[in-house]
Protein backbone atom coordinates (compact mmCIF):
# COMPACT_ATOMS: atom_id res chain seq x y z
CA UNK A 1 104.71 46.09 117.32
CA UNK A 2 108.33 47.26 117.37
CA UNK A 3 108.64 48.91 120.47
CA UNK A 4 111.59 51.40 119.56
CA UNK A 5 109.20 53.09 117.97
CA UNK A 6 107.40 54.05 121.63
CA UNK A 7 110.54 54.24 123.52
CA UNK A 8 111.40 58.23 123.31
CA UNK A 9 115.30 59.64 123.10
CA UNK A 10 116.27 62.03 125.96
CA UNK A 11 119.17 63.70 125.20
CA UNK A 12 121.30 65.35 128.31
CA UNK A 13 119.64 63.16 130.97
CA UNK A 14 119.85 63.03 133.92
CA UNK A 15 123.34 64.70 133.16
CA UNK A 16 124.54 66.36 130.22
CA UNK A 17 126.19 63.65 127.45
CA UNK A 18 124.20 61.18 128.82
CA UNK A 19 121.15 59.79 125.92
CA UNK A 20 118.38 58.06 128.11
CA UNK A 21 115.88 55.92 126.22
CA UNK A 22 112.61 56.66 127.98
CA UNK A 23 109.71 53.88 128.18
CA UNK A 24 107.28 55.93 129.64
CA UNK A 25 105.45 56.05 126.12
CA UNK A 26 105.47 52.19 125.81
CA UNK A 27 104.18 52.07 129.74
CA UNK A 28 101.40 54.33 128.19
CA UNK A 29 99.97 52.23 125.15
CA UNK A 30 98.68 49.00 126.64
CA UNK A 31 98.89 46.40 123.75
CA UNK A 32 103.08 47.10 124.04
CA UNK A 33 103.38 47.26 127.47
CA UNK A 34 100.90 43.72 126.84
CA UNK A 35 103.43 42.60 124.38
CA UNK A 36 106.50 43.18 127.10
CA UNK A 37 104.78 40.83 129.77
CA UNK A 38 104.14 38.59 127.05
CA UNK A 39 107.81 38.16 125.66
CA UNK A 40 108.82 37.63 129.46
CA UNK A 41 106.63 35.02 129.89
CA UNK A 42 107.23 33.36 126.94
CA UNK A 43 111.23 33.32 127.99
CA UNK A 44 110.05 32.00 131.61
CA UNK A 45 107.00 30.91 131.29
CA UNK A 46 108.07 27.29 130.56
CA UNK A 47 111.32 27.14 132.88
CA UNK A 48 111.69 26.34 136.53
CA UNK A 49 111.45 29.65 138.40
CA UNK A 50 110.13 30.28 141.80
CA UNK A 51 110.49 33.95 142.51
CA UNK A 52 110.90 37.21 140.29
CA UNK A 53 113.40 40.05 141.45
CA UNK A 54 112.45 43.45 140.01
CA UNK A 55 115.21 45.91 140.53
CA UNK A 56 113.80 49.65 141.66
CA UNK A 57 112.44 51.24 140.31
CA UNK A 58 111.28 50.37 136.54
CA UNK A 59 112.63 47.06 136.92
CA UNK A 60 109.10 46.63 139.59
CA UNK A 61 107.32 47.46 136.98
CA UNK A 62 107.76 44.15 134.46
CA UNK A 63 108.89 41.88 137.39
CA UNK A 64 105.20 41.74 139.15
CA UNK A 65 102.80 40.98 136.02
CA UNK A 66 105.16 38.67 135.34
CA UNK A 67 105.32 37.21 138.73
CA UNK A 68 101.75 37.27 138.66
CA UNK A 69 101.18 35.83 135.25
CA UNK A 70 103.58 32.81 135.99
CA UNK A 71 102.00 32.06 139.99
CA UNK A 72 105.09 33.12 142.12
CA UNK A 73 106.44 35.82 144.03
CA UNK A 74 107.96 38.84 143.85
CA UNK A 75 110.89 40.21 146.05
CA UNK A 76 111.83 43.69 145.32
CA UNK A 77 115.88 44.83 145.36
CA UNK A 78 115.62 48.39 146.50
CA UNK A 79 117.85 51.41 146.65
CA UNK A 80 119.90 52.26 150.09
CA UNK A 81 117.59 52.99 153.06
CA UNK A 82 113.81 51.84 151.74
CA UNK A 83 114.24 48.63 153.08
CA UNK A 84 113.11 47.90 157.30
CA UNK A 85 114.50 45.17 158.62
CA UNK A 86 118.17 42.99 158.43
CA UNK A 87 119.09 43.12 154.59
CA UNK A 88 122.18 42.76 152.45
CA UNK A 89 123.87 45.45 150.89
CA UNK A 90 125.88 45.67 147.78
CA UNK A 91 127.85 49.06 145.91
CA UNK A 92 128.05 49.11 142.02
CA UNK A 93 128.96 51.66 139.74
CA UNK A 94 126.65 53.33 136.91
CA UNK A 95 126.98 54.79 133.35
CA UNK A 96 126.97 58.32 135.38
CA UNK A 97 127.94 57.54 139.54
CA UNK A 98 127.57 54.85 141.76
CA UNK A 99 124.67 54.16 144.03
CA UNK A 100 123.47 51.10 146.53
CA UNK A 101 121.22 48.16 146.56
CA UNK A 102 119.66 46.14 148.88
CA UNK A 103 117.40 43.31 149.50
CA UNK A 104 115.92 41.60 152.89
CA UNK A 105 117.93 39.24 154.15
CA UNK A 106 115.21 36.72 154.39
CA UNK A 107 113.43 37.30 151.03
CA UNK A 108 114.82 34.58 149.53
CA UNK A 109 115.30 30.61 150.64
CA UNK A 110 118.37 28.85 149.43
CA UNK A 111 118.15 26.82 146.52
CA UNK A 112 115.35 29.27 145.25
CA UNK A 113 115.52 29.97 141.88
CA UNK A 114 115.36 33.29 140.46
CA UNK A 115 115.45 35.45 137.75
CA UNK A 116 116.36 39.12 137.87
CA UNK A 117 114.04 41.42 135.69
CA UNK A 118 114.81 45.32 135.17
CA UNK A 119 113.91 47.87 132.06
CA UNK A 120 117.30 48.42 130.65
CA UNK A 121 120.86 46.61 130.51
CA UNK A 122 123.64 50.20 130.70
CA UNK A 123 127.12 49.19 132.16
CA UNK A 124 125.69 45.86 133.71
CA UNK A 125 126.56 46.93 137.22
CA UNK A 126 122.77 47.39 138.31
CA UNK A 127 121.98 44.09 137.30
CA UNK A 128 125.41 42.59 138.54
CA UNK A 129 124.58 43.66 142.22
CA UNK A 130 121.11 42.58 142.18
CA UNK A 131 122.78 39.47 141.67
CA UNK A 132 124.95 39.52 144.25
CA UNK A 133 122.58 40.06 146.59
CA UNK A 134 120.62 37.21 145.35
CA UNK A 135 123.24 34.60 145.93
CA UNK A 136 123.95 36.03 149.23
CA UNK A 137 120.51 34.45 150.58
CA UNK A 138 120.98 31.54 149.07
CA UNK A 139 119.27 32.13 145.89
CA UNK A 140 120.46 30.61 142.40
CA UNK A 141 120.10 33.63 139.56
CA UNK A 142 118.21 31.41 136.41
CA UNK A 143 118.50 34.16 134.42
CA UNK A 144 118.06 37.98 133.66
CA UNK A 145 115.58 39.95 131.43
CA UNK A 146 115.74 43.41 130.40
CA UNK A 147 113.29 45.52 127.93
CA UNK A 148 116.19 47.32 126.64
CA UNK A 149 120.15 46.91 126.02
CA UNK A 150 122.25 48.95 125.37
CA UNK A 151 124.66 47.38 123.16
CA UNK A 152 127.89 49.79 123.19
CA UNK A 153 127.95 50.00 126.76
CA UNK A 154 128.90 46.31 126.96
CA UNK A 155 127.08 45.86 130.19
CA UNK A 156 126.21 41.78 129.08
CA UNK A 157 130.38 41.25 129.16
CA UNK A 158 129.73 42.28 133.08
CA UNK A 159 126.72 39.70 133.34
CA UNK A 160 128.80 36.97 131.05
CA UNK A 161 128.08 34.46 134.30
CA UNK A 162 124.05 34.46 133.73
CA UNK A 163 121.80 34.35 130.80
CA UNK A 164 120.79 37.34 129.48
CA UNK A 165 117.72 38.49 127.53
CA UNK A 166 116.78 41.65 125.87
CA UNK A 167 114.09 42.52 123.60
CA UNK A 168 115.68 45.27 122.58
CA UNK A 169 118.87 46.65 121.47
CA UNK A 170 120.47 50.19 120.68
């Protein structure tokens, strides 16, 4: 199943010249959103990985079936101010504004190995601070998966440092 064919165009949001590519439709029919876990587990399924990272707020929803489908946890990176507790913080800059990430400070163990999962690759600067705060605890980033990329907004030159997979690009 190709799933550009469930992932809707949204012109003019969330600001006007802005095109999002909406997976809510691919959420919604179970053998894709099947076929998404599937294709992340078949990139990590088979390497050394102790702990998925899913990036708020789509990003949660790949990272924990695939946490769960490969036996090991899940530490969420969260926007400013959801987060209780001592945590690192890191800025980064969007297609459309800027905004903040955290994680907790203690949600990962050095020399854990990671990788970073999130439903679209823009600018890169999401992803790029996600992994940031990774290696801040300590962690080592294996790698970084993303349902969608898009391609013109060169966002994988930003993430050059990590390997990068997509399953789909525009």
């Amino acid at each position: 199943m190709d799933p550009r064919a469930l992932i809707r165009d949204v012109p003019d949001f969330p600001e006007p010249g802005v095109l999002f590519r909406d997976i809510t439709p691919l959420l919604g029919n179970g053998p894709a959103f099947q076929q998404a876990i599937d294709w992340l587990v078949s990139l990590y399924g088979a390497a050394e990985v102790d702990v998925v990272v899913g990036i708020e707020s789509r990003g949660f929803i790949f990272a924990c079936p695939l946490a769960d489908r490969l036996g090991v946890g899940f530490v969420p990176v969260r926007k400013v101010g959801k987060l209780p507790g001592a945590r690192h913080t890191e800025s980064y800059d969007l297609e459309y504004g800027s905004n903040v990430l955290e994680i907790h400070q203690d949600a990962l163990q050095p020399g854990q190995r990671a990788v970073i999962v999130d439903d679209l690759l823009a600018t890169g600067g999401t992803a790029a601070a996600a992994a940031r705060l990774v290696e801040m605890t300590g962690a080592d980033v294996r790698g970084m998966a993303f349902l969608v990329e898009l391609a013109a907004l060169e966002g994988r030159a930003k993430l050059a440092s990590y390997r990068i997979d997509t399953q789909t690009r525009y």
